[in-house]
C-alpha atoms as a PDB file:
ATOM      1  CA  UNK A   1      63.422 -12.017  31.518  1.00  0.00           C
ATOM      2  CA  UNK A   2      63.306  -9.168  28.731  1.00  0.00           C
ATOM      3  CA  UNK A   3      63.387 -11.526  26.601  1.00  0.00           C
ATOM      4  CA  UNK A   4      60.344 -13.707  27.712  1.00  0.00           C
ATOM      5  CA  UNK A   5      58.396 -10.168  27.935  1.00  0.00           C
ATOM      6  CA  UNK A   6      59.637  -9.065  24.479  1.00  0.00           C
ATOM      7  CA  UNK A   7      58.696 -12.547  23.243  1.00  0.00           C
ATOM      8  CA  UNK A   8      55.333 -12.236  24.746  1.00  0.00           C
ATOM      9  CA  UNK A   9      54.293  -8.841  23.613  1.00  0.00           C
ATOM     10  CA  UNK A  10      54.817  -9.769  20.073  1.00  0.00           C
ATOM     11  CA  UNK A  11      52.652 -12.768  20.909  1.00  0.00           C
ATOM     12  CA  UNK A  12      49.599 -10.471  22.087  1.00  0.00           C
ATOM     13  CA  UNK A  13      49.996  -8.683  19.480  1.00  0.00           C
ATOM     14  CA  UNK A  14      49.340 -11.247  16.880  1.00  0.00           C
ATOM     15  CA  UNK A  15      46.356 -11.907  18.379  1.00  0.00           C
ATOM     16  CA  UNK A  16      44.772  -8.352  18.469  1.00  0.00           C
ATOM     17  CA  UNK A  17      45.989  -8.529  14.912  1.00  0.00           C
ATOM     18  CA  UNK A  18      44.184 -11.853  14.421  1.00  0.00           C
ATOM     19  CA  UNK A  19      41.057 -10.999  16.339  1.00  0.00           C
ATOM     20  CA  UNK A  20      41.493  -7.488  14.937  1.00  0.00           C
ATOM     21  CA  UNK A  21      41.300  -9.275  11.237  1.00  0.00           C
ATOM     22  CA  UNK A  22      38.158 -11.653  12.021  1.00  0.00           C
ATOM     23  CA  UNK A  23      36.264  -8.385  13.805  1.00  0.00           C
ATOM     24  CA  UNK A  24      36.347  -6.645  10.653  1.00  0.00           C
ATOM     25  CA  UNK A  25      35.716  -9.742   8.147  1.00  0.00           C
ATOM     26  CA  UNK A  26      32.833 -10.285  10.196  1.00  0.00           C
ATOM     27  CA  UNK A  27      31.132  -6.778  10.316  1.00  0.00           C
ATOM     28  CA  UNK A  28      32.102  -6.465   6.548  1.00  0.00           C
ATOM     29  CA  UNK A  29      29.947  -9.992   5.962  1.00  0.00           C
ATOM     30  CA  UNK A  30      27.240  -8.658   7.915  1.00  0.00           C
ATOM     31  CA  UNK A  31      27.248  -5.731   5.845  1.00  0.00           C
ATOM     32  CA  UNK A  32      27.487  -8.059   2.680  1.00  0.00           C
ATOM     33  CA  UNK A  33      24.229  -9.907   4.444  1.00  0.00           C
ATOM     34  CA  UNK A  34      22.740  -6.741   4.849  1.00  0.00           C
ATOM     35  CA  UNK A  35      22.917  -4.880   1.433  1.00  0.00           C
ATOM     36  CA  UNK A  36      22.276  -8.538  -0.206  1.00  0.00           C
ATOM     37  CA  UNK A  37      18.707  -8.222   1.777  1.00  0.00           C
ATOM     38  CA  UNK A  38      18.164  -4.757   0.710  1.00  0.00           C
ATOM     39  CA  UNK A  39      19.198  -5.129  -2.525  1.00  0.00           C
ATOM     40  CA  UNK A  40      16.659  -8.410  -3.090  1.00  0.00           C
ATOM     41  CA  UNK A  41      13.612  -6.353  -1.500  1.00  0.00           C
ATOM     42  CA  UNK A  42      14.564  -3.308  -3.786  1.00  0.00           C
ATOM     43  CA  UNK A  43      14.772  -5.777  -6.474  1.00  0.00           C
ATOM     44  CA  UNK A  44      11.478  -7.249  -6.311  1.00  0.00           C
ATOM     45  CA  UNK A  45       9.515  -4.061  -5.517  1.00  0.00           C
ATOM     46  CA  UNK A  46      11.153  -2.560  -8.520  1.00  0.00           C
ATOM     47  CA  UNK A  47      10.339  -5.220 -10.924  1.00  0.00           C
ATOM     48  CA  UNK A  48       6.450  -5.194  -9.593  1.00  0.00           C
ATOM     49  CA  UNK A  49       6.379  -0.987 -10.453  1.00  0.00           C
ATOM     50  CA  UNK A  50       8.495  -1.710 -13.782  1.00  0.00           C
ATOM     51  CA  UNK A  51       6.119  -4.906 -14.624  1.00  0.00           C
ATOM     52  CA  UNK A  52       3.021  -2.913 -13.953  1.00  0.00           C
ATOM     53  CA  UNK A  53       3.386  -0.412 -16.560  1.00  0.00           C
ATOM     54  CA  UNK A  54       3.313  -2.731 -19.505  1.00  0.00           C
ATOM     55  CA  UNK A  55       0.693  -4.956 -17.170  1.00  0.00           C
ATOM     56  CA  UNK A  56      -2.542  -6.142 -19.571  1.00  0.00           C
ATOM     57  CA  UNK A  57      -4.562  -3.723 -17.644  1.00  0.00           C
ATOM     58  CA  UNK A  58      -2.255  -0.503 -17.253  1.00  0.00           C
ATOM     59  CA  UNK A  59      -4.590   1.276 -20.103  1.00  0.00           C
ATOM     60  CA  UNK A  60      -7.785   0.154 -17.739  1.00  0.00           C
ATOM     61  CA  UNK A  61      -5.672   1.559 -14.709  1.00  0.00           C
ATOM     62  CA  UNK A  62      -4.520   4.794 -16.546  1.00  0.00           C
ATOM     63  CA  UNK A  63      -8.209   5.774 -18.085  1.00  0.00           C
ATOM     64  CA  UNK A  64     -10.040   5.654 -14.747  1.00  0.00           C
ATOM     65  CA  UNK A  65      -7.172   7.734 -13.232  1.00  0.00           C
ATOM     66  CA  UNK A  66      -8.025  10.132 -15.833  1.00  0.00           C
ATOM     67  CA  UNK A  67     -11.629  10.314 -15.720  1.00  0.00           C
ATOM     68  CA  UNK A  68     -12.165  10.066 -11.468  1.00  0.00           C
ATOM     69  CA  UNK A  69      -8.847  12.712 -11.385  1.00  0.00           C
ATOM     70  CA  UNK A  70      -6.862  10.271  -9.417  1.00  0.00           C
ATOM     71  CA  UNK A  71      -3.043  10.367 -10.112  1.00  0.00           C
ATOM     72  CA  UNK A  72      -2.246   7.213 -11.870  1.00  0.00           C
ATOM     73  CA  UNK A  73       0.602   6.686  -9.370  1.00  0.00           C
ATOM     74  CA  UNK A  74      -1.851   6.376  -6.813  1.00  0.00           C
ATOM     75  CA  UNK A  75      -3.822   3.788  -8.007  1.00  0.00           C
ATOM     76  CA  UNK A  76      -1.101   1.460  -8.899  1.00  0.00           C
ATOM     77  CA  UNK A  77       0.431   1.575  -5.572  1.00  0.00           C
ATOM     78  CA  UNK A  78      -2.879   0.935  -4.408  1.00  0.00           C
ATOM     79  CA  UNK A  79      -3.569  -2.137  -6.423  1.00  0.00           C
ATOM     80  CA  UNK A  80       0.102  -3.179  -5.606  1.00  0.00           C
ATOM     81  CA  UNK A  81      -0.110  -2.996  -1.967  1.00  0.00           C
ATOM     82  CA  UNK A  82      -3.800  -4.299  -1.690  1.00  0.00           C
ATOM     83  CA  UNK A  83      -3.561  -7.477  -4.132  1.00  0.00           C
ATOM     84  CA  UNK A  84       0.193  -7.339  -5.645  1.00  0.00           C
ATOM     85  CA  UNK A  85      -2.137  -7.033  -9.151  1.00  0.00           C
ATOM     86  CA  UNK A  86      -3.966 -10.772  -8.698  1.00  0.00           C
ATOM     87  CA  UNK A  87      -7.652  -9.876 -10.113  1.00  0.00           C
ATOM     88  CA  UNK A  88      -8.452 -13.328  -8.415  1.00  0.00           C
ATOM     89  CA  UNK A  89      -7.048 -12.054  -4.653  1.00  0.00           C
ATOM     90  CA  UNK A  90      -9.936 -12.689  -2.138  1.00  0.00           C
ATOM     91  CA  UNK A  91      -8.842 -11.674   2.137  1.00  0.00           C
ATOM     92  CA  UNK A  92     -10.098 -13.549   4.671  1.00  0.00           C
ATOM     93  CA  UNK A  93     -12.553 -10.820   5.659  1.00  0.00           C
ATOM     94  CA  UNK A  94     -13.753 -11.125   2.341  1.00  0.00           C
ATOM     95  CA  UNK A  95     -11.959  -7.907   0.248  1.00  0.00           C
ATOM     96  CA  UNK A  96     -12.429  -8.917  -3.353  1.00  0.00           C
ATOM     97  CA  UNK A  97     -10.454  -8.715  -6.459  1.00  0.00           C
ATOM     98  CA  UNK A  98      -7.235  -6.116  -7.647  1.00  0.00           C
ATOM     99  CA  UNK A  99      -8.216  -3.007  -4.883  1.00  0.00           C
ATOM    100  CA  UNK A 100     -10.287  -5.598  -2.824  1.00  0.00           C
ATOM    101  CA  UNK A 101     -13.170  -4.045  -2.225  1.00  0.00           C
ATOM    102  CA  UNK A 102     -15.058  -4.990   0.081  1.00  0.00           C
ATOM    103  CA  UNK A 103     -18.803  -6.374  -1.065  1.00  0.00           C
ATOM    104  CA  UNK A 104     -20.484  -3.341   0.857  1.00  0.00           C
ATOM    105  CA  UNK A 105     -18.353  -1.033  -0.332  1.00  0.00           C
ATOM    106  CA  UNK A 106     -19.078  -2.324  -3.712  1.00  0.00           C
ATOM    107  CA  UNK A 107     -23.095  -1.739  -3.295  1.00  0.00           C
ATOM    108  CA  UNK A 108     -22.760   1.177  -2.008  1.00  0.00           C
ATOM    109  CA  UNK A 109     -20.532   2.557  -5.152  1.00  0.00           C
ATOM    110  CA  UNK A 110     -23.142   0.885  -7.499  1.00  0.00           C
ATOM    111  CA  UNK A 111     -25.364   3.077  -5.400  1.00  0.00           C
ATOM    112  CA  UNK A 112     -23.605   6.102  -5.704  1.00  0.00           C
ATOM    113  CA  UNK A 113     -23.137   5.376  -9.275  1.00  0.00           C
ATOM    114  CA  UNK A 114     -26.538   4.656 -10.404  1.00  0.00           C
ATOM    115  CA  UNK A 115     -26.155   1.335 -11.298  1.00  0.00           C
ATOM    116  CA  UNK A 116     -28.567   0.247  -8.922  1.00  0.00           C
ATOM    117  CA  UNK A 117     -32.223   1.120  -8.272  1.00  0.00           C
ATOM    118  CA  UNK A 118     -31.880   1.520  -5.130  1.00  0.00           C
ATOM    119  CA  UNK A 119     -30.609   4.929  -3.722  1.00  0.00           C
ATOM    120  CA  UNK A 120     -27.036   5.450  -1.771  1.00  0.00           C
ATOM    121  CA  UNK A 121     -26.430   6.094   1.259  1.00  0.00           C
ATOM    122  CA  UNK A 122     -23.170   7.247   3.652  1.00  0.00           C
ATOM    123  CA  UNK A 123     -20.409   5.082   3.147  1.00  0.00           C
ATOM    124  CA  UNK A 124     -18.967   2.676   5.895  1.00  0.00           C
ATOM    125  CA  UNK A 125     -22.986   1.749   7.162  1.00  0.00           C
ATOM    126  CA  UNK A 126     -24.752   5.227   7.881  1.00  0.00           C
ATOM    127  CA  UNK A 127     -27.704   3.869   5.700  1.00  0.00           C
ATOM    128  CA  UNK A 128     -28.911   0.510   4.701  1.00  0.00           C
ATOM    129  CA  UNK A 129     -26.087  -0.837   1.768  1.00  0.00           C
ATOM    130  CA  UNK A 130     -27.629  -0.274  -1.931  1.00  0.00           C
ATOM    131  CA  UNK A 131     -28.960  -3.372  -2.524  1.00  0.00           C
ATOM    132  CA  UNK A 132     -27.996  -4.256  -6.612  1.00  0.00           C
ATOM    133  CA  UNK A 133     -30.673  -6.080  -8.700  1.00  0.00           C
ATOM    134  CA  UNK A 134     -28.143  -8.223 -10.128  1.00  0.00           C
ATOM    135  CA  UNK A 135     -28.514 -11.889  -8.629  1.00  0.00           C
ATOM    136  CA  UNK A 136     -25.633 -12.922  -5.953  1.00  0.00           C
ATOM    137  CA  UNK A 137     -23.612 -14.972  -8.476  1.00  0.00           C
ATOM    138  CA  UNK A 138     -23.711 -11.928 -11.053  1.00  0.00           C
ATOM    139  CA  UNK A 139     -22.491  -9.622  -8.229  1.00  0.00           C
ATOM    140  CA  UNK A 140     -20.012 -11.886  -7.171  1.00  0.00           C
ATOM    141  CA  UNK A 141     -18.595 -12.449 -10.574  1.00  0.00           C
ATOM    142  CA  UNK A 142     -18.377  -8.271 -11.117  1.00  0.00           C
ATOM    143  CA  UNK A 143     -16.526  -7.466  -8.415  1.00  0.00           C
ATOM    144  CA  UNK A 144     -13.592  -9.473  -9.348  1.00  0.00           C
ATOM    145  CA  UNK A 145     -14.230  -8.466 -13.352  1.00  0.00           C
ATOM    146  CA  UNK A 146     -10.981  -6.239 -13.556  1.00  0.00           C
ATOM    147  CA  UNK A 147     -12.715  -3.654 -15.289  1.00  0.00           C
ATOM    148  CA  UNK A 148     -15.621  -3.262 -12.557  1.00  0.00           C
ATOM    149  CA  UNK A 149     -13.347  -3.347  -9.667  1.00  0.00           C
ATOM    150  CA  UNK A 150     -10.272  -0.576 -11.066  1.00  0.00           C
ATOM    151  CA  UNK A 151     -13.486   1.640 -12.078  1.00  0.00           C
ATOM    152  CA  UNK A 152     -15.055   1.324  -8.574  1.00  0.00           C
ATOM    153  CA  UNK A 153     -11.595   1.775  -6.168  1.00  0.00           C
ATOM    154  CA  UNK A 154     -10.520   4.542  -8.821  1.00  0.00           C
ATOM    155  CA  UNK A 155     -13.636   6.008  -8.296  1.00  0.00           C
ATOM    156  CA  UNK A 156     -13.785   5.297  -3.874  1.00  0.00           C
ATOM    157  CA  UNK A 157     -10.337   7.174  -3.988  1.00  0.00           C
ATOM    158  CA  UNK A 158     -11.395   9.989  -5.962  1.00  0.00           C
ATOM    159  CA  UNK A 159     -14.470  10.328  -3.434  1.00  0.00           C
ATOM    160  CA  UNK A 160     -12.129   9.813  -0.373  1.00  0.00           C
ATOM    161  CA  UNK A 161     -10.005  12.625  -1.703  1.00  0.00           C
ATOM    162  CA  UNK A 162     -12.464  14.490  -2.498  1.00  0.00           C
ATOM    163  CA  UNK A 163     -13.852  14.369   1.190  1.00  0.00           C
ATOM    164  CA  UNK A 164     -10.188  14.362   2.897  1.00  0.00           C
ATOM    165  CA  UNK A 165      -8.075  16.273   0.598  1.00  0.00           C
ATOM    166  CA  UNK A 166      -4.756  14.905   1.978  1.00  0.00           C
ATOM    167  CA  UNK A 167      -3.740  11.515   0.187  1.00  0.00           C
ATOM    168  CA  UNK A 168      -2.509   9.815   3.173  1.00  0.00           C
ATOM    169  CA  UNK A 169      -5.144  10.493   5.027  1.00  0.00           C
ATOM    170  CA  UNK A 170      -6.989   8.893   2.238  1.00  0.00           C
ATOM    171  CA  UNK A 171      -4.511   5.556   2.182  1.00  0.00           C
ATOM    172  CA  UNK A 172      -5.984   5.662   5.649  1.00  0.00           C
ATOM    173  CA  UNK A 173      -9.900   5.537   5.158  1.00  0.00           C
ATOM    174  CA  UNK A 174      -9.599   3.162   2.042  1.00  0.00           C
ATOM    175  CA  UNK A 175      -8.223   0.835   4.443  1.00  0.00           C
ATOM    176  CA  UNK A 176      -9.917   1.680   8.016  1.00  0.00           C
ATOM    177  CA  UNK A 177     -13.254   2.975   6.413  1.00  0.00           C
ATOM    178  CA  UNK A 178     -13.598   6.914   6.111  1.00  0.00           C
ATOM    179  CA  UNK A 179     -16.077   6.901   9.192  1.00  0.00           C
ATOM    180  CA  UNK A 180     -13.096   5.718  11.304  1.00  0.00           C
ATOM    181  CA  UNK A 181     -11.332   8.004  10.112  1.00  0.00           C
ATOM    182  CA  UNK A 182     -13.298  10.855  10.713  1.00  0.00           C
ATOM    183  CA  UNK A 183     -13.394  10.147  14.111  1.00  0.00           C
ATOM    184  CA  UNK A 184      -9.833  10.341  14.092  1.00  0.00           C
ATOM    185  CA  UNK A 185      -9.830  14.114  12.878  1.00  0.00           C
ATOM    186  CA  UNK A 186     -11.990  14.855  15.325  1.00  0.00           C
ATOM    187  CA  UNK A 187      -9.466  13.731  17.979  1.00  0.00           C
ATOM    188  CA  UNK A 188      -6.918  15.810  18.898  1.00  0.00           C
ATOM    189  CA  UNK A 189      -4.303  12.740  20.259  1.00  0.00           C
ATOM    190  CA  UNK A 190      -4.715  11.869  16.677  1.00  0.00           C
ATOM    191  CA  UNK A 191      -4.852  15.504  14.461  1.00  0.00           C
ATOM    192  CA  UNK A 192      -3.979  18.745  14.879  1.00  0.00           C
ATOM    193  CA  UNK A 193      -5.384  20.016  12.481  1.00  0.00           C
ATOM    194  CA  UNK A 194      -8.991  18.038  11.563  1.00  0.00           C
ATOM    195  CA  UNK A 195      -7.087  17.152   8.003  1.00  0.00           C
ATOM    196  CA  UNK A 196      -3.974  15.538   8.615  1.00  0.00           C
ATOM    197  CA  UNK A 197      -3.619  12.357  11.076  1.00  0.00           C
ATOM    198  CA  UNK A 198      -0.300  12.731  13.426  1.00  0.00           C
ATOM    199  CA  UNK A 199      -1.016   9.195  15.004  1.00  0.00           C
ATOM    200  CA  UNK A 200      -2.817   6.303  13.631  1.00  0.00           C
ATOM    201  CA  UNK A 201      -3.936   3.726  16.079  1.00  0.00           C
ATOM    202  CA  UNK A 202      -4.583   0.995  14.053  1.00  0.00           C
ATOM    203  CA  UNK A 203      -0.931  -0.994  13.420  1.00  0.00           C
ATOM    204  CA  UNK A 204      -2.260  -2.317  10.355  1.00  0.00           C
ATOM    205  CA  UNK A 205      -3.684   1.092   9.292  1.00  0.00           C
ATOM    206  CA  UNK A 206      -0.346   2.932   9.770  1.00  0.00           C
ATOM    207  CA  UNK A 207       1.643   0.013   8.003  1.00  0.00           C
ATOM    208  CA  UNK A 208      -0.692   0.300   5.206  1.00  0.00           C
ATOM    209  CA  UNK A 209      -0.182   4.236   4.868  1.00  0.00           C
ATOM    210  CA  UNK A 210       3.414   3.383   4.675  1.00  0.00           C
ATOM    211  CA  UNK A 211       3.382   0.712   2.085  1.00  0.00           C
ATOM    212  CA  UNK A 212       1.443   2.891  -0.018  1.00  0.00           C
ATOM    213  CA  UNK A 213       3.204   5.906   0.294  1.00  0.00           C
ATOM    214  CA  UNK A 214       6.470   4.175  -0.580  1.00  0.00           C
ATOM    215  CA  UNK A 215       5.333   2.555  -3.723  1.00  0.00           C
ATOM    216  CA  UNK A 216       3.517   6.040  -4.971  1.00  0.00           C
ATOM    217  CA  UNK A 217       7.016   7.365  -4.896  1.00  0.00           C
ATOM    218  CA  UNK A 218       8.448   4.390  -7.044  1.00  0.00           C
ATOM    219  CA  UNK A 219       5.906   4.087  -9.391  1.00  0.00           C
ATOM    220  CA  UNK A 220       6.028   8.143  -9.655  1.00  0.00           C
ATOM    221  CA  UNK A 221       9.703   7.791 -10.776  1.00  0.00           C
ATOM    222  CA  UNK A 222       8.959   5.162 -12.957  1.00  0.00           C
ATOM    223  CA  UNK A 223       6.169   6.731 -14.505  1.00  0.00           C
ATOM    224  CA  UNK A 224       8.028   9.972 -14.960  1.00  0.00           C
ATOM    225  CA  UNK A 225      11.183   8.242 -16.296  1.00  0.00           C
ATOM    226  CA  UNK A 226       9.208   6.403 -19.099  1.00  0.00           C
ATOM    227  CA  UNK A 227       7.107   9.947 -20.277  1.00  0.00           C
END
């Protein structure tokens, strides 16, 4: 009888030790799994920020940062996030071009700009949209013109900043309209403090602030590594 029970602890045992062996294989190839997916996403947001800064229009990108006082950083994670750098990117709501700007938000630009004859208005609708004396097919084709449309979202960040003064509450308007998010400073579920926005309630709109925000920080390092 001891010997049946001797016989049959060492048998139990052998299993723990067997199930202890395929417990621990198994977590370490979920780990494996795990750091293999992190390692791929870190791989290809790295190579978009390292890519970007010998892209054909990083000198386009880098003078408008200068001359609207936007940090450079800033407007490539912009361009990243909103069109991965594809000058031909077109939403389905009809954003156009590297920061897809939307065709209204275009006009109104121009407006502010003086590039049209007409005079501008409140962003986001407060007034009737600049209307540009350039025929539909010449707007169209200027939006998407690489030059045009890094000038014009260079220059709608500089005024967002200039009118929010926190940058992610400015990720927030260029992608929710700065009349939206007004409203949301002026909510206290929202702010605290009229400047800085505690809750977002649009999902996409507090993705968006994210994505951004992460890829200012990479293409920060980058930047500051290649000084």
């Amino acid at each position: 009888m001891r010997g049946k029970n001797m016989r049959e602890k060492r048998r139990r045992r052998r299993i723990l030790f067997r199930s202890g062996i395929v417990a621990v294989a198994g977590i370490g190839l979920l780990a494996a799994i795990i750091g293999l997916i992190w390692s791929t996403i870190w791989m290809f947001s790295h190579n978009d920020a390292s890519e970007a800064l010998d892209w054909e229009y990083a000198s386009t990108a880098s003078h408008y940062a200068t001359e609207y006082d936007v940090p450079l950083e800033v407007v490539y994670a912009v361009i990243e996030t909103e069109s991965h750098f594809d000058a031909d990117a077109q939403s389905g709501v009809g954003a156009c071009g590297l920061m897809q700007l939307m065709p209204d938000t275009y006009d109104w630009i121009q407006g502010r700009l003086g590039e049209t004859d007409t005079e501008s208005g409140e962003a986001e609708g407060n007034a009737q949209p600049a209307v540009s004396a350039e025929t539909p097919g010449e707007q169209e084709a200027d939006i998407f013109d690489p030059d045009t449309n890094i000038r014009y979202g260079v220059y709608y960040l500089s005024y967002l900043y200039e009118r929010f003064g926190v940058w992610e509450t400015v990720y927030a308007g260029y992608n929710a309209g700065p009349n939206i998010v007004a409203k949301w400073l002026e909510d206290a579920q929202y702010s605290s403090d009229g400047a800085t926005l505690e809750h977002i309630p649009y999902t996409e709109t507090a993705n968006y602030v994210v994505k951004v925000s992460e890829a200012r920080e990479r293409y920060h390092k980058l930047l500051t590594e290649s000084e």
